[in-house]
C-alpha atoms as a PDB file:
ATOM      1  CA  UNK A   1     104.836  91.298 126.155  1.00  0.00           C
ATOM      2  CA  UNK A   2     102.264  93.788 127.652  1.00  0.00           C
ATOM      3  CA  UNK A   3      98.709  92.756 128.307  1.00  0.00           C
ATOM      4  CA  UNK A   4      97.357  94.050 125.497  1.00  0.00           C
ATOM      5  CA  UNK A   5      99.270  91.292 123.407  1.00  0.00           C
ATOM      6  CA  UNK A   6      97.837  88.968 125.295  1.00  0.00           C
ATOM      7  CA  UNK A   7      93.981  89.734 124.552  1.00  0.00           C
ATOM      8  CA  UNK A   8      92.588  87.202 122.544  1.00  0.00           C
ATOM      9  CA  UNK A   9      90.696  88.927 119.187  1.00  0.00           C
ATOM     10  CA  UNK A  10      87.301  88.246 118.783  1.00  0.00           C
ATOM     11  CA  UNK A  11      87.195  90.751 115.722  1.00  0.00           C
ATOM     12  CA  UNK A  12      88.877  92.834 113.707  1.00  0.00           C
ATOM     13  CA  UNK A  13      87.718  96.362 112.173  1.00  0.00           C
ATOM     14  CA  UNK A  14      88.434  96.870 108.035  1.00  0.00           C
ATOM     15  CA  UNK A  15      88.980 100.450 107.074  1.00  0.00           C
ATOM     16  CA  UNK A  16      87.319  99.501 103.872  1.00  0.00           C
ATOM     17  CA  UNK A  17      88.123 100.665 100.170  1.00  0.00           C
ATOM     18  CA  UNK A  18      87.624 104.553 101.301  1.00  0.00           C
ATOM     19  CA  UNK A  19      87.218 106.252 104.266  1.00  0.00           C
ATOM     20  CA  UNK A  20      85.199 109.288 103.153  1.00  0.00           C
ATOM     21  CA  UNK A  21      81.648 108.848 104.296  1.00  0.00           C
ATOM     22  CA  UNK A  22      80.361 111.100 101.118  1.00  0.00           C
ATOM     23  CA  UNK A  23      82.032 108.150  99.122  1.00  0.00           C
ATOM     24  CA  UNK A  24      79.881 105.220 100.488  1.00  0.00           C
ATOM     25  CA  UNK A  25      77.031 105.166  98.865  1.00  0.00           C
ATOM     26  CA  UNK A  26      78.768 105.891  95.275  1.00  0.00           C
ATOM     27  CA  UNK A  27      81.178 103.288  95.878  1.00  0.00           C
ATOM     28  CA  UNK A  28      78.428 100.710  97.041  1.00  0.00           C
ATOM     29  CA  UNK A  29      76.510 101.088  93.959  1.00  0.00           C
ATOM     30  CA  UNK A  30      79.517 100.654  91.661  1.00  0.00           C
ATOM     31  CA  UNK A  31      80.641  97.420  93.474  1.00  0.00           C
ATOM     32  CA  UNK A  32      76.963  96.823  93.577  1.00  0.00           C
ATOM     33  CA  UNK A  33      76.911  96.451  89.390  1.00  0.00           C
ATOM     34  CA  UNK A  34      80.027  94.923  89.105  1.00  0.00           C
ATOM     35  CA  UNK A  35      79.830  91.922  91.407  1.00  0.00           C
ATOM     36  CA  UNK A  36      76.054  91.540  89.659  1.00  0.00           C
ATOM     37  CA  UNK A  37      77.898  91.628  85.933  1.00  0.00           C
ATOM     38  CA  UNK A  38      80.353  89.070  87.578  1.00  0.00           C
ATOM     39  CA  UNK A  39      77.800  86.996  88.814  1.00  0.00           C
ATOM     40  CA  UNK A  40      75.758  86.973  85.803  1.00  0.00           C
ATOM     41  CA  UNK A  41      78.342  86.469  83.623  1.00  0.00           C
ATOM     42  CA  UNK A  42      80.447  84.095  84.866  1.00  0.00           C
ATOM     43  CA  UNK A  43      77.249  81.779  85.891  1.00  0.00           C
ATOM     44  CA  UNK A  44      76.186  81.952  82.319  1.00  0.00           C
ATOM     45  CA  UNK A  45      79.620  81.160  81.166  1.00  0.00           C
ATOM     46  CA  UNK A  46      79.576  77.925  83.783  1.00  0.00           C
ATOM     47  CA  UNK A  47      75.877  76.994  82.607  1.00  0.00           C
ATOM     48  CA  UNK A  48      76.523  77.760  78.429  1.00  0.00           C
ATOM     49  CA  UNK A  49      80.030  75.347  78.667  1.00  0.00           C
ATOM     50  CA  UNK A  50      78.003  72.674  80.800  1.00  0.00           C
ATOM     51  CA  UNK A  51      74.899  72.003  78.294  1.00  0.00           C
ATOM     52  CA  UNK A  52      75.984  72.765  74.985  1.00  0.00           C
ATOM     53  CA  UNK A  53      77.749  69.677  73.656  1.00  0.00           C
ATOM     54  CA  UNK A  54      79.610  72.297  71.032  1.00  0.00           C
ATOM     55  CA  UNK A  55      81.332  73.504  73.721  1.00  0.00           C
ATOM     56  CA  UNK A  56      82.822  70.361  75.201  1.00  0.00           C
ATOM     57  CA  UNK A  57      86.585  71.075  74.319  1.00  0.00           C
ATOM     58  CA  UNK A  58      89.405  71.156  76.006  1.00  0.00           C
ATOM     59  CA  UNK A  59      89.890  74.837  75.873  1.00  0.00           C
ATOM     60  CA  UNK A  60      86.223  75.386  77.278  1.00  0.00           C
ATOM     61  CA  UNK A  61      86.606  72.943  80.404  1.00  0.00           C
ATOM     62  CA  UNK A  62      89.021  75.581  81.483  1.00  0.00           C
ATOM     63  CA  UNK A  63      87.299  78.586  80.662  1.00  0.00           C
ATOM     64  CA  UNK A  64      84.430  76.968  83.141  1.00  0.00           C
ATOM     65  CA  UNK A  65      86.631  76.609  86.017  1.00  0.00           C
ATOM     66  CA  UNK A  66      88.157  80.140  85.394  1.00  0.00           C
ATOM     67  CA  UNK A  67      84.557  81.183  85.462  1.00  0.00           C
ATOM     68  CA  UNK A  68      83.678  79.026  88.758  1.00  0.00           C
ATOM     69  CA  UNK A  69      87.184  80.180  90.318  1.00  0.00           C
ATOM     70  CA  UNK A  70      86.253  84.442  89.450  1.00  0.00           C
ATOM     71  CA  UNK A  71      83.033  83.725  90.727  1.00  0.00           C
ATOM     72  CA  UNK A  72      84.526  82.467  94.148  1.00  0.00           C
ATOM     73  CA  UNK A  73      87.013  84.969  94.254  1.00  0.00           C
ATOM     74  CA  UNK A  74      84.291  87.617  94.109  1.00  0.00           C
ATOM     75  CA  UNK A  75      81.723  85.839  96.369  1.00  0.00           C
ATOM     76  CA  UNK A  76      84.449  85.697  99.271  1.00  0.00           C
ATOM     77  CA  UNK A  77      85.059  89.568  99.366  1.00  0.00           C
ATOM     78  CA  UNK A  78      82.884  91.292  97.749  1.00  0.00           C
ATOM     79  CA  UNK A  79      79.231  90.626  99.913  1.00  0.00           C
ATOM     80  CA  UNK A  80      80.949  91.582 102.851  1.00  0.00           C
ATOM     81  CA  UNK A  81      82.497  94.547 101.379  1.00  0.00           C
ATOM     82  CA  UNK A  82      78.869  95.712 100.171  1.00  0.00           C
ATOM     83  CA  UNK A  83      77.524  95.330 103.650  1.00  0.00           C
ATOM     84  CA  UNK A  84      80.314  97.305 105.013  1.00  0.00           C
ATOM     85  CA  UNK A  85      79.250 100.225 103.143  1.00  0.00           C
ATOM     86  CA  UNK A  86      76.224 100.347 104.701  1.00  0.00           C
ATOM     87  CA  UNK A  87      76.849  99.914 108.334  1.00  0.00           C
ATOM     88  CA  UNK A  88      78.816 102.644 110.810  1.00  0.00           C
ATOM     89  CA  UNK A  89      81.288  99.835 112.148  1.00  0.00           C
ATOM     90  CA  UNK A  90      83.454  97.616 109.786  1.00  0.00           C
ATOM     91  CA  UNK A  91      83.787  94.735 111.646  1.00  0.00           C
ATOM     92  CA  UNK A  92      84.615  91.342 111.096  1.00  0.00           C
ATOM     93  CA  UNK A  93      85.163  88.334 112.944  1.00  0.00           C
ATOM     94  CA  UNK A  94      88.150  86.441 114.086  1.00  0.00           C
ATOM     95  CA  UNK A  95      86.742  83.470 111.903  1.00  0.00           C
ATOM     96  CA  UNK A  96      85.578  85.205 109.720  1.00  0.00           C
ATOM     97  CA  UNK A  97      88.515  86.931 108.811  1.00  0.00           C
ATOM     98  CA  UNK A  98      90.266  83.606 108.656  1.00  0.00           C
ATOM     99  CA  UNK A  99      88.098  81.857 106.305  1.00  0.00           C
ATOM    100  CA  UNK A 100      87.660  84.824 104.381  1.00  0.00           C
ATOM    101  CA  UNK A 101      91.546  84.886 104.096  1.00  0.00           C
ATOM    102  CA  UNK A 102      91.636  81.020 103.654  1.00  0.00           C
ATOM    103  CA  UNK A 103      88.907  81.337 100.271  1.00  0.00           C
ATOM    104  CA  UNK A 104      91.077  84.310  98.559  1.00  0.00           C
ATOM    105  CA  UNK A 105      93.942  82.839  98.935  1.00  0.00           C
ATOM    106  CA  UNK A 106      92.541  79.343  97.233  1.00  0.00           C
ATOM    107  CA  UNK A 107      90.689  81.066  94.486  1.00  0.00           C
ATOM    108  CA  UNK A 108      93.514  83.455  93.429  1.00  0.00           C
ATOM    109  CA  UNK A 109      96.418  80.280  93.223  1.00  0.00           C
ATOM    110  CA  UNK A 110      93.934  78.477  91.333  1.00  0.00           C
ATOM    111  CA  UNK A 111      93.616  81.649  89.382  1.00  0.00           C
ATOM    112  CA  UNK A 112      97.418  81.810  88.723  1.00  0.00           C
ATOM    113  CA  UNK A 113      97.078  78.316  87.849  1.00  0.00           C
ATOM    114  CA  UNK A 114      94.652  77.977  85.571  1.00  0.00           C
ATOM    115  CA  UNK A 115      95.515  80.631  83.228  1.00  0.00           C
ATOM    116  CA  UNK A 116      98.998  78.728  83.033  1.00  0.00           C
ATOM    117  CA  UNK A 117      97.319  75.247  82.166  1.00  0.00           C
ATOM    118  CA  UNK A 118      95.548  77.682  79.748  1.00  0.00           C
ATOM    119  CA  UNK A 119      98.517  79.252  78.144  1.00  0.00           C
ATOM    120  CA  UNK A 120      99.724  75.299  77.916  1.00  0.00           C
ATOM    121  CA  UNK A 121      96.722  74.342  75.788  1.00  0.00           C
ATOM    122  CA  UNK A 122      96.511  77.396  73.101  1.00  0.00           C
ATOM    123  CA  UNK A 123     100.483  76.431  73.202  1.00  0.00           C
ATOM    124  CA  UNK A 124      99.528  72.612  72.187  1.00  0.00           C
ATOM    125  CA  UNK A 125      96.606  73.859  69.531  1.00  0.00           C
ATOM    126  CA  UNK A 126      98.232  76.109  68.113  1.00  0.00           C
ATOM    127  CA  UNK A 127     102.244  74.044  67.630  1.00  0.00           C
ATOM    128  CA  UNK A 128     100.534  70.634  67.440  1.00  0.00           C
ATOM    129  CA  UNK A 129      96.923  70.700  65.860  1.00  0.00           C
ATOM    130  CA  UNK A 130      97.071  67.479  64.224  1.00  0.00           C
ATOM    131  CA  UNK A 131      98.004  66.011  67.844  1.00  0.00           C
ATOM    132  CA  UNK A 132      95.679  68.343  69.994  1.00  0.00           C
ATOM    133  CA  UNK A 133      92.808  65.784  70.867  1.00  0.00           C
ATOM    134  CA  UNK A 134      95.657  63.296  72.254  1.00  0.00           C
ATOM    135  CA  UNK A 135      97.266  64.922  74.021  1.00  0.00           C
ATOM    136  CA  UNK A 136      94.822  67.248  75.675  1.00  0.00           C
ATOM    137  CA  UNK A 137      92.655  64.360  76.806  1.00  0.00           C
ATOM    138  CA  UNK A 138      89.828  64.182  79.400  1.00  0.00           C
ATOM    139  CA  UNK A 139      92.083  62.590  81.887  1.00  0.00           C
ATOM    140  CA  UNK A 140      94.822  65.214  81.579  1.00  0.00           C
ATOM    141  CA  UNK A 141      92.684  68.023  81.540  1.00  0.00           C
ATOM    142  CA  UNK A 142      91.432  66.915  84.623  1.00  0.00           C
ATOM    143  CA  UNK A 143      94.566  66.259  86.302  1.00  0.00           C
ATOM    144  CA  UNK A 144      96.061  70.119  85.197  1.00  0.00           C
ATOM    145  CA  UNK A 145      92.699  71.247  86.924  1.00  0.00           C
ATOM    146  CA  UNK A 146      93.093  69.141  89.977  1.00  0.00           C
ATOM    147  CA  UNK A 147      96.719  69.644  90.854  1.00  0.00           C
ATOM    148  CA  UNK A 148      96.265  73.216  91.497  1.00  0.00           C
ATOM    149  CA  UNK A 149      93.185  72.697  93.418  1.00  0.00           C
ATOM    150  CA  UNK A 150      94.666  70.253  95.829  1.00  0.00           C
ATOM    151  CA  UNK A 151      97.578  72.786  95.971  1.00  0.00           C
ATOM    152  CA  UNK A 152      95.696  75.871  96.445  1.00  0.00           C
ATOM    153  CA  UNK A 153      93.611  74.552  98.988  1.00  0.00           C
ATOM    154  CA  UNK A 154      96.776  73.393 100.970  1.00  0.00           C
ATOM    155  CA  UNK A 155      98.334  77.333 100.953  1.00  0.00           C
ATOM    156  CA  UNK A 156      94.460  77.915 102.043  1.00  0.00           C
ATOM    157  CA  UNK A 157      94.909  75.525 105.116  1.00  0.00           C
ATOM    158  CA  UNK A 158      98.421  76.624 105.832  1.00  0.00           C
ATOM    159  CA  UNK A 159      98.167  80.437 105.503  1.00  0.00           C
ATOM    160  CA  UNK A 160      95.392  80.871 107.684  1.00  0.00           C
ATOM    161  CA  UNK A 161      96.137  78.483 110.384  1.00  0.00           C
ATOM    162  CA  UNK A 162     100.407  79.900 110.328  1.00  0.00           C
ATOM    163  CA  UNK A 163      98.248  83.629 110.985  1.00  0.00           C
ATOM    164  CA  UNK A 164      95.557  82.925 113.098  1.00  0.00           C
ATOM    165  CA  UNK A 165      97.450  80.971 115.924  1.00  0.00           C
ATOM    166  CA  UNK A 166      99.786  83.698 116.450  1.00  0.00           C
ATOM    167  CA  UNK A 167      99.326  86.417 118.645  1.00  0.00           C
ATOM    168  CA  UNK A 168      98.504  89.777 117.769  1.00  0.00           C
ATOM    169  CA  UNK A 169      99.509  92.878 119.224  1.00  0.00           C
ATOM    170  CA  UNK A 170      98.784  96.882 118.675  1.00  0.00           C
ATOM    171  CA  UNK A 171      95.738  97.499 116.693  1.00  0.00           C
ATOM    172  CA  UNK A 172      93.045  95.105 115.443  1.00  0.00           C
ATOM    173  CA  UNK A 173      92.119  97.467 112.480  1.00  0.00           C
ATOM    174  CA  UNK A 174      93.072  96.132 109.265  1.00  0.00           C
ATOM    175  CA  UNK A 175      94.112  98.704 106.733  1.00  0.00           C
ATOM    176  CA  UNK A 176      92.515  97.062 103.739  1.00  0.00           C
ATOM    177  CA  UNK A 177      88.795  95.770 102.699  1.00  0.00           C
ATOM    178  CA  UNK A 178      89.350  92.306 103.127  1.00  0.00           C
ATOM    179  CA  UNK A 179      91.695  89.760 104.834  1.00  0.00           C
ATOM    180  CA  UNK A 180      94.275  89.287 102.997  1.00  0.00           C
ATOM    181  CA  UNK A 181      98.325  88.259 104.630  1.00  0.00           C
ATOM    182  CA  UNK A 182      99.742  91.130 103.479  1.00  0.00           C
ATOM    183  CA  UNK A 183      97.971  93.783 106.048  1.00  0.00           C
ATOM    184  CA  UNK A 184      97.494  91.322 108.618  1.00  0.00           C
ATOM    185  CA  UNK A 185     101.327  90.505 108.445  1.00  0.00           C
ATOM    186  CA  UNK A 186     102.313  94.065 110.722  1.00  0.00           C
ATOM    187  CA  UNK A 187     100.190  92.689 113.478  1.00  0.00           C
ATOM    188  CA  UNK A 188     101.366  89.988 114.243  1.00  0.00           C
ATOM    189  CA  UNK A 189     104.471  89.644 117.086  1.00  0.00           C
ATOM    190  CA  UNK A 190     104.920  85.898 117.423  1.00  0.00           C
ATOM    191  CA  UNK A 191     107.350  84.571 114.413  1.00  0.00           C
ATOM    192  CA  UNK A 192     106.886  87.219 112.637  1.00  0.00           C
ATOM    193  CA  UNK A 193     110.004  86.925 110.486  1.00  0.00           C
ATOM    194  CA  UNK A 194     109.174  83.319 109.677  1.00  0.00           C
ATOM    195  CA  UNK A 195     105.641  83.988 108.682  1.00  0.00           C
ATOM    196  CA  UNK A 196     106.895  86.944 106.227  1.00  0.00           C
ATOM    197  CA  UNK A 197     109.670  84.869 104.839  1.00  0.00           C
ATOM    198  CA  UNK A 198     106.625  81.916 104.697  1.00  0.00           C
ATOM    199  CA  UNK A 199     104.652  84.420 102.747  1.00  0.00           C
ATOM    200  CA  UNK A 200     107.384  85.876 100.600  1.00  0.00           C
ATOM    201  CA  UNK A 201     108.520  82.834  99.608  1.00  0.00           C
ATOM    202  CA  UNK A 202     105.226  81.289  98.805  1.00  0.00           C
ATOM    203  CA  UNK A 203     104.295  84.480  96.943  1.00  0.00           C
ATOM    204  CA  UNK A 204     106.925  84.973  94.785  1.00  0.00           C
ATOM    205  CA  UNK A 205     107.021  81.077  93.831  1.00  0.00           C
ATOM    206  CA  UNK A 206     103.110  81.400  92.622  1.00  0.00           C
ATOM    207  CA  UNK A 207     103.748  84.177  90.524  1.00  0.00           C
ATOM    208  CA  UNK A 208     106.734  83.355  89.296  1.00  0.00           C
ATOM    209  CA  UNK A 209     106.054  79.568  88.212  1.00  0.00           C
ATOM    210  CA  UNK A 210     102.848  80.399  86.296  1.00  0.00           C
ATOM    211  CA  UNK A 211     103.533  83.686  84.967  1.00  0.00           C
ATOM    212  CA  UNK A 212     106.972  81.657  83.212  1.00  0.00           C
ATOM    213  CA  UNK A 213     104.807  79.051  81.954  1.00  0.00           C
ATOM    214  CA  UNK A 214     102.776  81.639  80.519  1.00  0.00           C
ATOM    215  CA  UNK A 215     105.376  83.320  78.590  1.00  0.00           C
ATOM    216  CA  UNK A 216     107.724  80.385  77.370  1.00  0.00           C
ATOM    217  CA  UNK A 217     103.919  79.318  75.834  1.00  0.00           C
ATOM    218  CA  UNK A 218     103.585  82.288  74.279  1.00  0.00           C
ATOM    219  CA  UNK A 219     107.340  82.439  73.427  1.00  0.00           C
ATOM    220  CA  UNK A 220     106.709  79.303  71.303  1.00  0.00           C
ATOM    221  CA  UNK A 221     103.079  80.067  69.761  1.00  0.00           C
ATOM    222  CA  UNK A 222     104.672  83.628  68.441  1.00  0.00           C
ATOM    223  CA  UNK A 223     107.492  81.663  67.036  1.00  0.00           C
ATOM    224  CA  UNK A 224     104.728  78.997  65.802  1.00  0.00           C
ATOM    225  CA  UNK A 225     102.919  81.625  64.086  1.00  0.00           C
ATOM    226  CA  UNK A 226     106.270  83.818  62.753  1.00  0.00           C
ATOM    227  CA  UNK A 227     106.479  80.183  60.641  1.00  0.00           C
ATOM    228  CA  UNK A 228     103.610  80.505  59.100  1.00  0.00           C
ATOM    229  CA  UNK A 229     103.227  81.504  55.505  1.00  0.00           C
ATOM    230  CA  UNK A 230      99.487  82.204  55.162  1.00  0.00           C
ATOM    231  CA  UNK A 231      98.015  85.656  56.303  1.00  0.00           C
ATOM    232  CA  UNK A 232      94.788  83.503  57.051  1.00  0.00           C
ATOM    233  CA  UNK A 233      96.478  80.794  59.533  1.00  0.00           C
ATOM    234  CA  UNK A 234      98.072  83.610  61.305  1.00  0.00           C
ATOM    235  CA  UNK A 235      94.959  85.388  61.916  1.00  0.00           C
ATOM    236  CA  UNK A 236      93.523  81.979  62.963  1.00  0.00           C
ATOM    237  CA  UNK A 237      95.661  81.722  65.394  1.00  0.00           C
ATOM    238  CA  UNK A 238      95.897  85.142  66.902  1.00  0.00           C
ATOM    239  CA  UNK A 239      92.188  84.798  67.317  1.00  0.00           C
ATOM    240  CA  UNK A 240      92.642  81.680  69.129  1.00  0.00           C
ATOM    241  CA  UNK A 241      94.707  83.225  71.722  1.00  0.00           C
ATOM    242  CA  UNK A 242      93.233  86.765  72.057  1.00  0.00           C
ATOM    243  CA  UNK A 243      91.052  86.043  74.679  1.00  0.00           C
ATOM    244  CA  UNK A 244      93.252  84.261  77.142  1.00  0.00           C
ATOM    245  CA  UNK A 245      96.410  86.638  76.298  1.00  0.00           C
ATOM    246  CA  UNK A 246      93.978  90.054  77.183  1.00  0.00           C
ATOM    247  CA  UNK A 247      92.820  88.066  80.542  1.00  0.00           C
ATOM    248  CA  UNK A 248      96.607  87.087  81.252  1.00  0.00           C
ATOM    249  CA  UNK A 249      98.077  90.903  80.604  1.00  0.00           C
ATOM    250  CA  UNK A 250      95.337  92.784  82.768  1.00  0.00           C
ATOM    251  CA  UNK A 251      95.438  89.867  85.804  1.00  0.00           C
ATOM    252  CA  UNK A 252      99.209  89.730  85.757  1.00  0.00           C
ATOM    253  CA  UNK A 253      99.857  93.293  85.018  1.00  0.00           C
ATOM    254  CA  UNK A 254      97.893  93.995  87.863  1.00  0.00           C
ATOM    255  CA  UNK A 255      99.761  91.741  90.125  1.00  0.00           C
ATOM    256  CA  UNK A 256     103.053  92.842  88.853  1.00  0.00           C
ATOM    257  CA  UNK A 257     102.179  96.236  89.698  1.00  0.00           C
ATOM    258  CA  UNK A 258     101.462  95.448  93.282  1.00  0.00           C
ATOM    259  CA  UNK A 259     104.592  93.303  93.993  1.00  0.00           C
ATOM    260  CA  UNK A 260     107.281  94.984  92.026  1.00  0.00           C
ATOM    261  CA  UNK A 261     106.602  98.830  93.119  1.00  0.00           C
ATOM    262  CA  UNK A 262     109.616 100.250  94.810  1.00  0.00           C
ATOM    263  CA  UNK A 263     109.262 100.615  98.448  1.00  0.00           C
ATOM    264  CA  UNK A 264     109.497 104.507  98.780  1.00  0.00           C
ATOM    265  CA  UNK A 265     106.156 104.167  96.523  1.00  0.00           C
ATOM    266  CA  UNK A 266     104.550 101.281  98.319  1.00  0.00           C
ATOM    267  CA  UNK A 267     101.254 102.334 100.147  1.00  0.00           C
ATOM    268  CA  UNK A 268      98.207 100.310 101.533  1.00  0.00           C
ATOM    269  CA  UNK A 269      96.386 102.370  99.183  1.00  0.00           C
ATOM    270  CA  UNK A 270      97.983 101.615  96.121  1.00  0.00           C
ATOM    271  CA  UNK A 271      97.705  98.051  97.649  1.00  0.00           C
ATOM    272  CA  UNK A 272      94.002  98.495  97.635  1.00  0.00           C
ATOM    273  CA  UNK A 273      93.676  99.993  94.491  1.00  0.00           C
ATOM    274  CA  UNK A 274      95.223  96.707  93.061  1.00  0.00           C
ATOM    275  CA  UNK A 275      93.472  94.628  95.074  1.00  0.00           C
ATOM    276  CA  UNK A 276      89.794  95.904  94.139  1.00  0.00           C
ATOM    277  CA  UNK A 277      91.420  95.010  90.239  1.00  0.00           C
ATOM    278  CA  UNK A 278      92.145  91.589  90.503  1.00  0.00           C
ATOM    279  CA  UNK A 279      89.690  90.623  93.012  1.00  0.00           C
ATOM    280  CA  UNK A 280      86.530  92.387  91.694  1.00  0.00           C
ATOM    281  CA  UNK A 281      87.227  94.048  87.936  1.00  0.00           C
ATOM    282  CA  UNK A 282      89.342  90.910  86.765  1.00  0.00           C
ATOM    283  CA  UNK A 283      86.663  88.208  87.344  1.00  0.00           C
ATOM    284  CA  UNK A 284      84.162  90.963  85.674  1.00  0.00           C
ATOM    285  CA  UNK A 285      86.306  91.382  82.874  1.00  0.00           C
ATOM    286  CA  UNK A 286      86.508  87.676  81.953  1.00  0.00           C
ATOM    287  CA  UNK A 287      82.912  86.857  81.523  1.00  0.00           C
ATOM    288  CA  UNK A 288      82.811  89.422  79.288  1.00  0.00           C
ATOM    289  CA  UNK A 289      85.889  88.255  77.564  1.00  0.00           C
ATOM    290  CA  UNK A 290      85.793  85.176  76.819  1.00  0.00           C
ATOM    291  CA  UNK A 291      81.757  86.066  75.679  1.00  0.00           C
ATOM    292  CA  UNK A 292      81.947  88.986  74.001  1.00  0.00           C
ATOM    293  CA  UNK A 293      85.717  88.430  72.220  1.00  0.00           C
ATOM    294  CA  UNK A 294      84.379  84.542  71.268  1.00  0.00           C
ATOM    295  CA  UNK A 295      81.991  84.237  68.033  1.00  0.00           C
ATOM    296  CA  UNK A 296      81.370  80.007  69.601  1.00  0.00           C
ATOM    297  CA  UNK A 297      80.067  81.449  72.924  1.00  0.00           C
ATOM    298  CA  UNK A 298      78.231  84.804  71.232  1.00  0.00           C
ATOM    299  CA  UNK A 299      76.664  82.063  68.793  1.00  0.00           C
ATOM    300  CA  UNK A 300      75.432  79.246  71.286  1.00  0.00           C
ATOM    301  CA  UNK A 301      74.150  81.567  73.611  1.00  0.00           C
ATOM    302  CA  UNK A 302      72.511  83.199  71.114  1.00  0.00           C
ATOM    303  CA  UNK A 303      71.329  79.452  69.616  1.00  0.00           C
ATOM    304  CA  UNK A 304      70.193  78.038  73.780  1.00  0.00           C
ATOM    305  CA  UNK A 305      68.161  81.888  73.832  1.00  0.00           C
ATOM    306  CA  UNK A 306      66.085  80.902  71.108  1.00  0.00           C
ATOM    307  CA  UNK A 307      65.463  77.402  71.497  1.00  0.00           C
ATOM    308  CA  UNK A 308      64.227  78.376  75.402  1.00  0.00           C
ATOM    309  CA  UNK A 309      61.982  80.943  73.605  1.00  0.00           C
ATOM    310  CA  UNK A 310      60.406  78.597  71.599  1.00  0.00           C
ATOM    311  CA  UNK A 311      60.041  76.411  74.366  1.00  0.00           C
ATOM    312  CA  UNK A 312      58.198  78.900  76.156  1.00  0.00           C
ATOM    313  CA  UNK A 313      55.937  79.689  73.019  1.00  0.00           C
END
């Protein structure tokens, strides 16, 4: 191992979404308005599901913690990314980097999570109304938001700890605009082949798990509805599932087109160009979602607007 492998990192340097300096400035005001729609949004959303008592279902406890988990998401990339647009060096820290790495990776399995445990309750209203408020009690909706909390944040701990004690070697730049395993992975020359099968594995498990959940739900609410003699109970129910199933196709379609490319294909751009989706766009997209797409939340906010103006008057 030459010496140069056995420097220990204080930082590393991100090459950022673009490299074109002309492209800087543009780029930082774009990502500039979207992280503000995102926090905006999903804030509002977390605020509007808390204090209106309307709203204190089932299907809106998890729309909160979707909000809380796209605002994380967002907050752990996309500040830094800002500043780097405005500075000549991209740097980041060894910590940093790692706790940077540790927050994606938490928010984005709670991510894959939650829109399964959401798939699971449209399933549930929509094939067993009359039984909905039983089974989708407080205490279970707590423990399908818990679980994949306590198991996100132990990939968080793992990841990040399985990276950041091994040594790296070559170059400290990191081909992408945050840390995330899957550039990091090439520079590392300690275990490397058990930290990409670690990785792999993990990965394809996360996806996998939750995206089936999603579509054996779905599976059964299309046959549900296919039942259904009424034009009106069809369109009830199509309306009761629009919101989630547009989130679910753009976040997994993204995914899927990040993971599944062909290898002759596969770039660190393309990688990028994925990543900026379903770490900055997605959690933009949502708040405006599951507001805009839903009359309840369009109606209380709407309702909370003017009883705070009258306050004021």
């Amino acid at each position: 191992m030459g010496q140069q492998n056995l420097t220990v990192l204080t930082d590393f340097i991100l090459t950022g979404v673009s490299r074109r300096p002309e492209l800087q400035l543009p780029l930082f005001g774009v990502f500039l308005i979207i992280y503000t729609v995102t926090v905006v949004g999903n804030l509002g959303m977390i605020i509007l599901t808390k204090l209106d008592s309307r709203l204190h279902t089932p299907m809106y406890f998890f729309i909160r913690h979707l909000a809380f988990i796209d605002l994380g998401n967002s907050t752990a990339i996309c500040p830094k990314m800002l500043v780097n647009f405005v500075v000549d060096q991209n740097t980041i820290s060894f910590y940093a980097c790692a706790t940077q790495m540790a927050c994606f990776i938490m928010f984005i399995i709670s991510e894959l999570s939650i829109l399964s445990v959401m798939a699971y309750d449209r399933y549930v209203a929509i094939c067993n109304p009359l039984l909905y408020n039983v089974i989708m009690s407080q205490r279970l909706c707590h423990v399908l938001v818990g679980i994949p909390y306590l198991y996100s944040t132990f990939q968080a701990l793992l990841f990040p700890i399985k990276y950041f004690t091994s040594i790296f070697c070559g170059s400290k730049v990191i081909s992408h605009f945050y840390c995330d395993v899957v550039p990091l992975l090439p520079m590392i020359c300690s275990d490397a082949q058990e930290t990409e099968l670690l990785t792999v594995l993990f990965s394809a498990f996360n996806l996998i798990s939750s995206l089936l959940v999603v579509l054996v739900s779905y599976i059964l609410i299309l046959l549900a509805i296919c039942r259904m003699h009424g034009a009106e109970g069809r369109k009830k129910a199509f309306s009761t599932c629009g919101s989630h199933l547009t989130g679910v196709v753009v976040f997994y379609g993204s995914l899927l087109f990040m993971y599944v490319q062909p290898k002759s294909t596969h770039s660190f751009e393309t990688d990028k160009l994925a990543s900026v989706f379903y770490t900055l766009v997605i959690p933009m997209l949502n708040s405006l979602i599951y507001s805009l797409r839903n009359k309840e939340v369009k109606n209380d906010f709407h309702r909370v607007l003017k009883n705070h103006c009258k306050v004021c008057i």
